[in-house]
N, C-alpha and C. Protein backbone atom coordinates (compact mmCIF):
# COMPACT_ATOMS: atom_id res chain seq x y z
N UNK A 1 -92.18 -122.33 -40.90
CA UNK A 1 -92.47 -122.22 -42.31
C UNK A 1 -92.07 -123.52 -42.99
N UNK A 2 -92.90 -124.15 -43.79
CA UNK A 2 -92.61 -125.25 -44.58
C UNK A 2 -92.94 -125.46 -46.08
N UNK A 3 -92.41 -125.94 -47.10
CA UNK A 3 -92.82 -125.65 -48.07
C UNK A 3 -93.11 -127.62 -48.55
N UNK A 4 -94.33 -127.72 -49.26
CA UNK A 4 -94.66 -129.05 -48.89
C UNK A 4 -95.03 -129.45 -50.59
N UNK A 5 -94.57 -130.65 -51.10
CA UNK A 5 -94.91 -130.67 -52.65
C UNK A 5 -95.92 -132.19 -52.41
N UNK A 6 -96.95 -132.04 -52.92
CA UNK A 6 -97.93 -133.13 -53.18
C UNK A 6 -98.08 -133.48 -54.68
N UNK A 7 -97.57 -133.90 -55.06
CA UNK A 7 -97.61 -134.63 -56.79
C UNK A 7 -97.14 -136.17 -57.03
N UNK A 8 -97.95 -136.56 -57.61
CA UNK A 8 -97.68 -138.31 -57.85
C UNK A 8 -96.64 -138.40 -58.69
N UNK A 9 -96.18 -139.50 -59.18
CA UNK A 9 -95.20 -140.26 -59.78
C UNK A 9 -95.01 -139.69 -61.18
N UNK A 10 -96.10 -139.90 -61.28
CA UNK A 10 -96.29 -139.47 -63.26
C UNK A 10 -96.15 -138.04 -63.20
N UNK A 11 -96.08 -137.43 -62.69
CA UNK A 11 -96.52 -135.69 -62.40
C UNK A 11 -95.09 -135.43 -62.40
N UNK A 12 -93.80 -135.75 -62.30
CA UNK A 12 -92.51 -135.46 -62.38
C UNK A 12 -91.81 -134.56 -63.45
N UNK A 13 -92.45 -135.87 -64.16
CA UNK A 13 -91.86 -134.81 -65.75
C UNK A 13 -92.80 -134.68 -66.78
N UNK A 14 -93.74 -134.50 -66.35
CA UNK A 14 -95.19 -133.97 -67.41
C UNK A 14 -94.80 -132.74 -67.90
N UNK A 15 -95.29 -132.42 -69.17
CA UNK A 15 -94.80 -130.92 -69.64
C UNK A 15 -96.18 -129.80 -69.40
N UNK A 16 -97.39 -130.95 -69.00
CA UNK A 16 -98.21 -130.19 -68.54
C UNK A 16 -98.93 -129.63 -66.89
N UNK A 17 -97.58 -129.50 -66.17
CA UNK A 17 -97.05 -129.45 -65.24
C UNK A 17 -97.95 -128.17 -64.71
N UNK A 18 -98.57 -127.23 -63.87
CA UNK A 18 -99.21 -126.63 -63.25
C UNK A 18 -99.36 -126.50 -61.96
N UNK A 19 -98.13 -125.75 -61.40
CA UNK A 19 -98.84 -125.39 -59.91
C UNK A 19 -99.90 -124.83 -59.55
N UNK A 20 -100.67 -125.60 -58.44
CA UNK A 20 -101.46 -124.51 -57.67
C UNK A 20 -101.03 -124.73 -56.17
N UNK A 21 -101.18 -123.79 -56.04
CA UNK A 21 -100.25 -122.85 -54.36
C UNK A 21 -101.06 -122.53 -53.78
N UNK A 22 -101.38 -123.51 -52.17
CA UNK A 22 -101.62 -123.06 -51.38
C UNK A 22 -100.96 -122.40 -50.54
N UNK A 23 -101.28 -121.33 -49.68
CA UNK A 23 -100.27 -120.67 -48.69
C UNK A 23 -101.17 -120.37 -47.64
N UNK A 24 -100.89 -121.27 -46.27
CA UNK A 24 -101.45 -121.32 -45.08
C UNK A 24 -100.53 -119.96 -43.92
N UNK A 25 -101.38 -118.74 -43.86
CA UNK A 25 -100.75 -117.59 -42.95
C UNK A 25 -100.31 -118.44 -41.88
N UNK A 26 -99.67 -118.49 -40.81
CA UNK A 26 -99.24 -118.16 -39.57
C UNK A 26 -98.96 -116.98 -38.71
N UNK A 27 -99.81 -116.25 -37.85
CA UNK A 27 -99.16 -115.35 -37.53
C UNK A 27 -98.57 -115.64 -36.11
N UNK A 28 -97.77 -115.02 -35.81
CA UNK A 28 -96.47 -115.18 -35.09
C UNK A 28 -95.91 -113.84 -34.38
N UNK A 29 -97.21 -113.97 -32.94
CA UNK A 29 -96.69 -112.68 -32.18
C UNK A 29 -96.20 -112.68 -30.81
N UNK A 30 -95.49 -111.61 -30.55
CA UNK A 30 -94.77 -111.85 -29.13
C UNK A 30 -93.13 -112.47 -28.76
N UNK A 31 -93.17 -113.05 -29.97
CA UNK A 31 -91.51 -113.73 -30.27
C UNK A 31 -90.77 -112.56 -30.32
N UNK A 32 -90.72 -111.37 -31.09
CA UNK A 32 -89.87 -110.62 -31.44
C UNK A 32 -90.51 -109.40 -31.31
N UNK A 33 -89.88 -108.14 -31.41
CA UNK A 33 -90.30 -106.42 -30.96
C UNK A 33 -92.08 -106.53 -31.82
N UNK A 34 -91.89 -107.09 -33.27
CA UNK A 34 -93.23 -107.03 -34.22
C UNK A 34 -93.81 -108.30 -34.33
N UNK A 35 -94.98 -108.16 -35.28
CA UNK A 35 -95.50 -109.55 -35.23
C UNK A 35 -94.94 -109.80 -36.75
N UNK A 36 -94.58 -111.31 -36.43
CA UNK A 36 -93.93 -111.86 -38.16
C UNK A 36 -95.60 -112.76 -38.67
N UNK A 37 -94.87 -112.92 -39.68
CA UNK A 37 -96.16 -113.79 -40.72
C UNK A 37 -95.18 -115.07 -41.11
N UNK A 38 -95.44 -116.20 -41.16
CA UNK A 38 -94.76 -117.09 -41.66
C UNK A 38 -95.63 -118.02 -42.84
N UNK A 39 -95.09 -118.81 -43.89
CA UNK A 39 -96.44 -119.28 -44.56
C UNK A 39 -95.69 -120.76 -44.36
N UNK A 40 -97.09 -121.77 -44.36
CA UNK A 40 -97.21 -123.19 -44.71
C UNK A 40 -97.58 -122.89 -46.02
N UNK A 41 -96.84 -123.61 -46.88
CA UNK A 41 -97.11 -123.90 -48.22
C UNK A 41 -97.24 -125.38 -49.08
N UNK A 42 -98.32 -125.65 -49.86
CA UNK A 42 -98.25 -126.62 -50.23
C UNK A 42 -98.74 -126.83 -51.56
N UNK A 43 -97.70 -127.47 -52.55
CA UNK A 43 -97.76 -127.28 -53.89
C UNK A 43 -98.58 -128.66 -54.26
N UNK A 44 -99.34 -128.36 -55.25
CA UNK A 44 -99.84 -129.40 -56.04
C UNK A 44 -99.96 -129.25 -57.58
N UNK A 45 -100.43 -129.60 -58.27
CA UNK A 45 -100.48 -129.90 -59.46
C UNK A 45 -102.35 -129.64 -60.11
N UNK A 46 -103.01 -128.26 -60.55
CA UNK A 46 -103.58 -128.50 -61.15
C UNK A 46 -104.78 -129.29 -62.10
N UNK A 47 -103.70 -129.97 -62.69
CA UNK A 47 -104.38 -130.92 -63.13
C UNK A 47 -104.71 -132.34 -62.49
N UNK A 48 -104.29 -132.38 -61.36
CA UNK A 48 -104.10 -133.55 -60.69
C UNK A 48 -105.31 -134.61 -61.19
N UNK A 49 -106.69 -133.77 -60.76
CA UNK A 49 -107.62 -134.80 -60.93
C UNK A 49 -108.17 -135.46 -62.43
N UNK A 50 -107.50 -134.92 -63.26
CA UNK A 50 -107.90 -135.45 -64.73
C UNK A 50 -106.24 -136.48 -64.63
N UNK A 51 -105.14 -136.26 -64.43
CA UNK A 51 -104.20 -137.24 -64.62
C UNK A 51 -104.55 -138.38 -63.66
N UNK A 52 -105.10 -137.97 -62.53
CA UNK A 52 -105.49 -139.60 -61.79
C UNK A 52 -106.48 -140.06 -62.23
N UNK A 53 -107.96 -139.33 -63.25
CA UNK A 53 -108.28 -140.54 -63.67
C UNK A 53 -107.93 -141.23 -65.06
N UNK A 54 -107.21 -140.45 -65.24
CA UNK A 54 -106.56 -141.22 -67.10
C UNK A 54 -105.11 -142.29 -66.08
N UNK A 55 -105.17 -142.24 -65.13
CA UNK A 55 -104.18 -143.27 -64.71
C UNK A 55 -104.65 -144.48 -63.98
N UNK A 56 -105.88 -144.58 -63.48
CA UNK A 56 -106.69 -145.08 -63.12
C UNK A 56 -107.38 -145.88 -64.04
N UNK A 57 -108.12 -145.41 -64.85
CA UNK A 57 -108.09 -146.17 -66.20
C UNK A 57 -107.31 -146.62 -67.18
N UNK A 58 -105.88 -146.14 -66.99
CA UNK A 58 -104.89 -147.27 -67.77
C UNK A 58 -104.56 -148.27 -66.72
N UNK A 59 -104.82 -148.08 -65.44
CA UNK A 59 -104.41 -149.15 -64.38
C UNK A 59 -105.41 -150.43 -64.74
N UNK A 60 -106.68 -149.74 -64.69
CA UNK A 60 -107.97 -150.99 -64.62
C UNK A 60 -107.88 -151.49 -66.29
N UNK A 61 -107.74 -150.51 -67.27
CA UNK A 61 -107.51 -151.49 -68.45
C UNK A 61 -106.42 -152.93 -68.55
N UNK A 62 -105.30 -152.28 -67.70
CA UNK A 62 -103.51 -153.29 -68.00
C UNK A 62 -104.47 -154.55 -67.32
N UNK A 63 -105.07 -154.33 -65.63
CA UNK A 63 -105.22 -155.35 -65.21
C UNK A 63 -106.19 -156.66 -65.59
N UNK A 64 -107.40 -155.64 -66.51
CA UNK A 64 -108.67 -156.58 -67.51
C UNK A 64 -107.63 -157.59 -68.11
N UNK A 65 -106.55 -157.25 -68.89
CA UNK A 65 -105.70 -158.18 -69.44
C UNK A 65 -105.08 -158.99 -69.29
């Protein structure tokens, strides 16, 4: 089981902060009397793709200058 956070730099302390949660099953039989479930998890951020391109375009504006 792992729990995995994917968010950029700027995404730290945004107040418009939004998980979305993936959760990858594992099942897991024969180890023990039952079968267990374990999850891969991996957090991201929502909004991700509108903050990378408003960051993207303050990148390519700073550098025009």
């Amino acid at each position: 089981m792992s729990i995995n956070l994917d968010v950029e730099f700027y995404c730290s302390e945004c107040d418009e902060f939004e998980p979305d949660i993936e959760k990858e099953e594992i099942h897991l039989s024969g180890i023990c009397w039952d079968d267990r479930i374990k999850h891969n998890t991996l957090i991201k951020c929502q909004h991700r793709n509108r903050c990378k391109a408003i960051y993207d375009k303050a990148m390519q504006k700073v550098k025009e200058n």
